[in-house]
C-alpha atoms as a PDB file:
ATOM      1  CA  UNK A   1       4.622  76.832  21.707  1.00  0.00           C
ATOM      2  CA  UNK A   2       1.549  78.882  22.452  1.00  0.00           C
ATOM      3  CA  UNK A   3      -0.233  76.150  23.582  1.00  0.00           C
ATOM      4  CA  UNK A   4       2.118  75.290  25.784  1.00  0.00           C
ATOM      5  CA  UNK A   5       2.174  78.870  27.884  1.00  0.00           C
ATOM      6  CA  UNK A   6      -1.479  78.434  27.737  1.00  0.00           C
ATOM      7  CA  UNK A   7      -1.817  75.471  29.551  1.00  0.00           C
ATOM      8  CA  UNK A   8       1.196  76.578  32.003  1.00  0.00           C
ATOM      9  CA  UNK A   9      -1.294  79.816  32.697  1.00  0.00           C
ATOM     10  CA  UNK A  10      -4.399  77.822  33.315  1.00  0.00           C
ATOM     11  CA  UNK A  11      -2.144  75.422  35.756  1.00  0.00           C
ATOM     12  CA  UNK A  12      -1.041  78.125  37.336  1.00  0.00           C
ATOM     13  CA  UNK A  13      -4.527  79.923  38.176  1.00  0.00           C
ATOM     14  CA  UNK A  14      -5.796  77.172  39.114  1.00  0.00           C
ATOM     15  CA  UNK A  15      -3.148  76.270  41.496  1.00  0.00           C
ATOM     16  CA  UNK A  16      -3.658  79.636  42.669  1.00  0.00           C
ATOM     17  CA  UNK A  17      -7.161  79.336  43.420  1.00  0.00           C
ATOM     18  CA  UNK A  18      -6.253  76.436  45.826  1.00  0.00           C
ATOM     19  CA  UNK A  19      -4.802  78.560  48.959  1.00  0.00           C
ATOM     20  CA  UNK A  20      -8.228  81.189  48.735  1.00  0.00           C
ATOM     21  CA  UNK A  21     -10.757  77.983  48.630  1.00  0.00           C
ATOM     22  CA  UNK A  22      -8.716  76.827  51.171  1.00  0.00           C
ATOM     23  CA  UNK A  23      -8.772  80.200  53.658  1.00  0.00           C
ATOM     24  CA  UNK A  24     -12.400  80.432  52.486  1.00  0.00           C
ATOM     25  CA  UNK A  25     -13.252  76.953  54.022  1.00  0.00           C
ATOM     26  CA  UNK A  26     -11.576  77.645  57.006  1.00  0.00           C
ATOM     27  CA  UNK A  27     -13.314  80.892  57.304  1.00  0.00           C
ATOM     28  CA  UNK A  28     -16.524  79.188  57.017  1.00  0.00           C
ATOM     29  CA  UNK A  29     -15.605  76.525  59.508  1.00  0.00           C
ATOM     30  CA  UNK A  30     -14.918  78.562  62.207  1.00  0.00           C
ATOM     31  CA  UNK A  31     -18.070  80.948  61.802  1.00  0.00           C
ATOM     32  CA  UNK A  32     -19.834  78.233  61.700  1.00  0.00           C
ATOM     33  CA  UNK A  33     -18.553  77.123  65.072  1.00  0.00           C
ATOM     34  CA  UNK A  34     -18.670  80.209  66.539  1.00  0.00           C
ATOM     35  CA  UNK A  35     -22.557  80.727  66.088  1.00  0.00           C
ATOM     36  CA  UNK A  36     -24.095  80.287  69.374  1.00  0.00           C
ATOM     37  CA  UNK A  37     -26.011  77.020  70.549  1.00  0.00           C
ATOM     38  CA  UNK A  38     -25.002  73.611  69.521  1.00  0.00           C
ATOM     39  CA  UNK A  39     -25.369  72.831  65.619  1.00  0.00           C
ATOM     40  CA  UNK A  40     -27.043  69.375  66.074  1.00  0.00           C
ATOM     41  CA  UNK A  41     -29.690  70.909  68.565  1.00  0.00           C
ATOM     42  CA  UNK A  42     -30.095  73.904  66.222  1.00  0.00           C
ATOM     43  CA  UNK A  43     -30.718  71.433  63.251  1.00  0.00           C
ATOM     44  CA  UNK A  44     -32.923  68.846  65.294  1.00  0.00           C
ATOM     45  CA  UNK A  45     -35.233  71.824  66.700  1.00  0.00           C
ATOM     46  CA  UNK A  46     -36.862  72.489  69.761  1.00  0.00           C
ATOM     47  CA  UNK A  47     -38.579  69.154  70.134  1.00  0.00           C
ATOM     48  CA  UNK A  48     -35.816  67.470  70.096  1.00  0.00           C
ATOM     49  CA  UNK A  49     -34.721  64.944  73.416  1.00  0.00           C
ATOM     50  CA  UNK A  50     -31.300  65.306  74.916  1.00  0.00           C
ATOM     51  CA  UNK A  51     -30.830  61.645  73.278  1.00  0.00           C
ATOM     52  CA  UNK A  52     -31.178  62.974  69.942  1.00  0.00           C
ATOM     53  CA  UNK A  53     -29.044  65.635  70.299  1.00  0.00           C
ATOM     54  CA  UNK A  54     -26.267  64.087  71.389  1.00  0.00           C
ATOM     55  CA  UNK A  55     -26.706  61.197  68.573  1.00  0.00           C
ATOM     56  CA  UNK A  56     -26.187  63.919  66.145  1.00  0.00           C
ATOM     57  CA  UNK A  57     -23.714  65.836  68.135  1.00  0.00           C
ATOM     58  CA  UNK A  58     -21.756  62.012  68.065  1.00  0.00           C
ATOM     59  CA  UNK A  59     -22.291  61.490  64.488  1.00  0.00           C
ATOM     60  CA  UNK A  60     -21.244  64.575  63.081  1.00  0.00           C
ATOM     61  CA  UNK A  61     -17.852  64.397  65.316  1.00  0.00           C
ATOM     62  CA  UNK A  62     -18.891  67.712  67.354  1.00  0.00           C
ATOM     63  CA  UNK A  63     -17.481  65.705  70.351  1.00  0.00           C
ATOM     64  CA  UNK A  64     -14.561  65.868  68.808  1.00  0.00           C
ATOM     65  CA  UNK A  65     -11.524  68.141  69.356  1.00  0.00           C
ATOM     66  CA  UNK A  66     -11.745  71.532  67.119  1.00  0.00           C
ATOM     67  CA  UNK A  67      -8.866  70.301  64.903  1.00  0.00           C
ATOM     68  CA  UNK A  68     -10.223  67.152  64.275  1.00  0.00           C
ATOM     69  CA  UNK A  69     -13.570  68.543  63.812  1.00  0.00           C
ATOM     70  CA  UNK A  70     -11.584  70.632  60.770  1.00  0.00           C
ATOM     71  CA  UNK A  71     -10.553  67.572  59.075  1.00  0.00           C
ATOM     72  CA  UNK A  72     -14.012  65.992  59.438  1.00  0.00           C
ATOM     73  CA  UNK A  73     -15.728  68.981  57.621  1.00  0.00           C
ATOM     74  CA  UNK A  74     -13.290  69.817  55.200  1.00  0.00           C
ATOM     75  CA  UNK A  75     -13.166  65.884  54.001  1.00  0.00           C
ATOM     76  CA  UNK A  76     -16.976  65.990  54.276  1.00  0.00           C
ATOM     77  CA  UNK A  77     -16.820  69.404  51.795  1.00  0.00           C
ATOM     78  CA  UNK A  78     -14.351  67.493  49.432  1.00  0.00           C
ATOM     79  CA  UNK A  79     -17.151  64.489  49.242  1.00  0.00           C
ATOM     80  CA  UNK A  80     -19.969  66.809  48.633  1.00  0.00           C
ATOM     81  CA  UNK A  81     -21.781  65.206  51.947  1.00  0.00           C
ATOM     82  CA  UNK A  82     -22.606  68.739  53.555  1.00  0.00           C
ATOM     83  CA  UNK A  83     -25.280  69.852  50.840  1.00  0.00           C
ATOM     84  CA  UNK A  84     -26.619  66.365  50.515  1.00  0.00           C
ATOM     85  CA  UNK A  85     -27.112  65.789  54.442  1.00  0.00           C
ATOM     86  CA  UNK A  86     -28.364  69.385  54.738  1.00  0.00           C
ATOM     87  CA  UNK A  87     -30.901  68.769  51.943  1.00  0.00           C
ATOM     88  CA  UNK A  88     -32.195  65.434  53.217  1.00  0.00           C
ATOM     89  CA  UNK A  89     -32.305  66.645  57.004  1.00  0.00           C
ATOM     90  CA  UNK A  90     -32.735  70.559  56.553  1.00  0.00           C
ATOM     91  CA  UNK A  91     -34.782  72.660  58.195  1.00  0.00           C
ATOM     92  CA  UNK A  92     -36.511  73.482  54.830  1.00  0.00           C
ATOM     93  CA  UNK A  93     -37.756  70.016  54.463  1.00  0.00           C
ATOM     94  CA  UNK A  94     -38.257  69.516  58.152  1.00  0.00           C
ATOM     95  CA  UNK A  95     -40.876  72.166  58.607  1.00  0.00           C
ATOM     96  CA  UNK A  96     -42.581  71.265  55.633  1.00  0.00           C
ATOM     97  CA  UNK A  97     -43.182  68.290  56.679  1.00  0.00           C
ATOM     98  CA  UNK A  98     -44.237  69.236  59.860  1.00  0.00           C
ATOM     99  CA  UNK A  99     -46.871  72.147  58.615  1.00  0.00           C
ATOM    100  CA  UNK A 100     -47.832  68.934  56.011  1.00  0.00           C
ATOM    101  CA  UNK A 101     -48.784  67.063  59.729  1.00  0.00           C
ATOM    102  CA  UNK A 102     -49.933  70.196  61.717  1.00  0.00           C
ATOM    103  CA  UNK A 103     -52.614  71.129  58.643  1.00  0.00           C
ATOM    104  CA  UNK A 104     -50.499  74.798  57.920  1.00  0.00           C
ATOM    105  CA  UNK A 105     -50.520  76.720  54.748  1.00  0.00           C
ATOM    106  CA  UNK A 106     -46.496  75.528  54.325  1.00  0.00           C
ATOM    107  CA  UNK A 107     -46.334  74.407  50.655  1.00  0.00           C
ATOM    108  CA  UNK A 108     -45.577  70.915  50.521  1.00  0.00           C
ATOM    109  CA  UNK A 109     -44.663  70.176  46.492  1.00  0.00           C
ATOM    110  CA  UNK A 110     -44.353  72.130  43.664  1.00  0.00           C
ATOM    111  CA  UNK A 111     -47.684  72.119  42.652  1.00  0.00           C
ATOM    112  CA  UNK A 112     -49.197  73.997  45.742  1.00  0.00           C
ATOM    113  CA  UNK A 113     -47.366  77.076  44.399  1.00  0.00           C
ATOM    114  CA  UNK A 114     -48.395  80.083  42.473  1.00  0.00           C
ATOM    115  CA  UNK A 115     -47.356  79.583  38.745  1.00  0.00           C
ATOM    116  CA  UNK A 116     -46.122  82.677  36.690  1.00  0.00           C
END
């Protein structure tokens, strides 16, 4: 019988759990939307054309309604697609890349930092 309360106490915590991720994520959300500028411009950076913008303002559903927006990001969390997209497009990466082109001292790899 031990066992049993056991596994009824780890159900229950982790059902628990569920409602704070939940508030958390919404939390997050709606900071997130109400940071000034638009998120796709922010992401593309300055250089970016009005075409671009709105591509990425389209494909991320920020044309969408608020609500809908909600749904889009939370099922994107639940998929793991935010920290994927973020590393592949981020702004980390981008300016990297972009000191690699402009000849800046922006380390590019591993191996152009200091070892310890």
């Amino acid at each position: 019988m031990p066992q049993t309360s056991l596994i009824r106490f780890v159900a229950w915590r982790i059902l628990a759990v569920l409602p704070v991720l939940a508030v958390i994520a919404v939390v997050t959300f709606t900071l997130s939307r109400l940071a000034p500028g638009n998120p796709a411009a922010l992401m593309l950076g300055e250089g970016a054309s009005q075409d671009q913008i709105d591509h990425l303002t389209k494909e991320w559903g920020l044309d969408q309604p608020v609500i809908i927006q909600l749904g889009l990001w939370l099922l994107n969390l639940l998929s793991l697609d935010p920290p994927i997209r973020l590393m592949a497009r981020g702004s980390l990466g981008f300016e990297c890349e972009r000191g690699a082109r402009a000849g800046s001292s922006v380390p590019v790899s591993h191996r152009s930092l200091p070892h310890r």
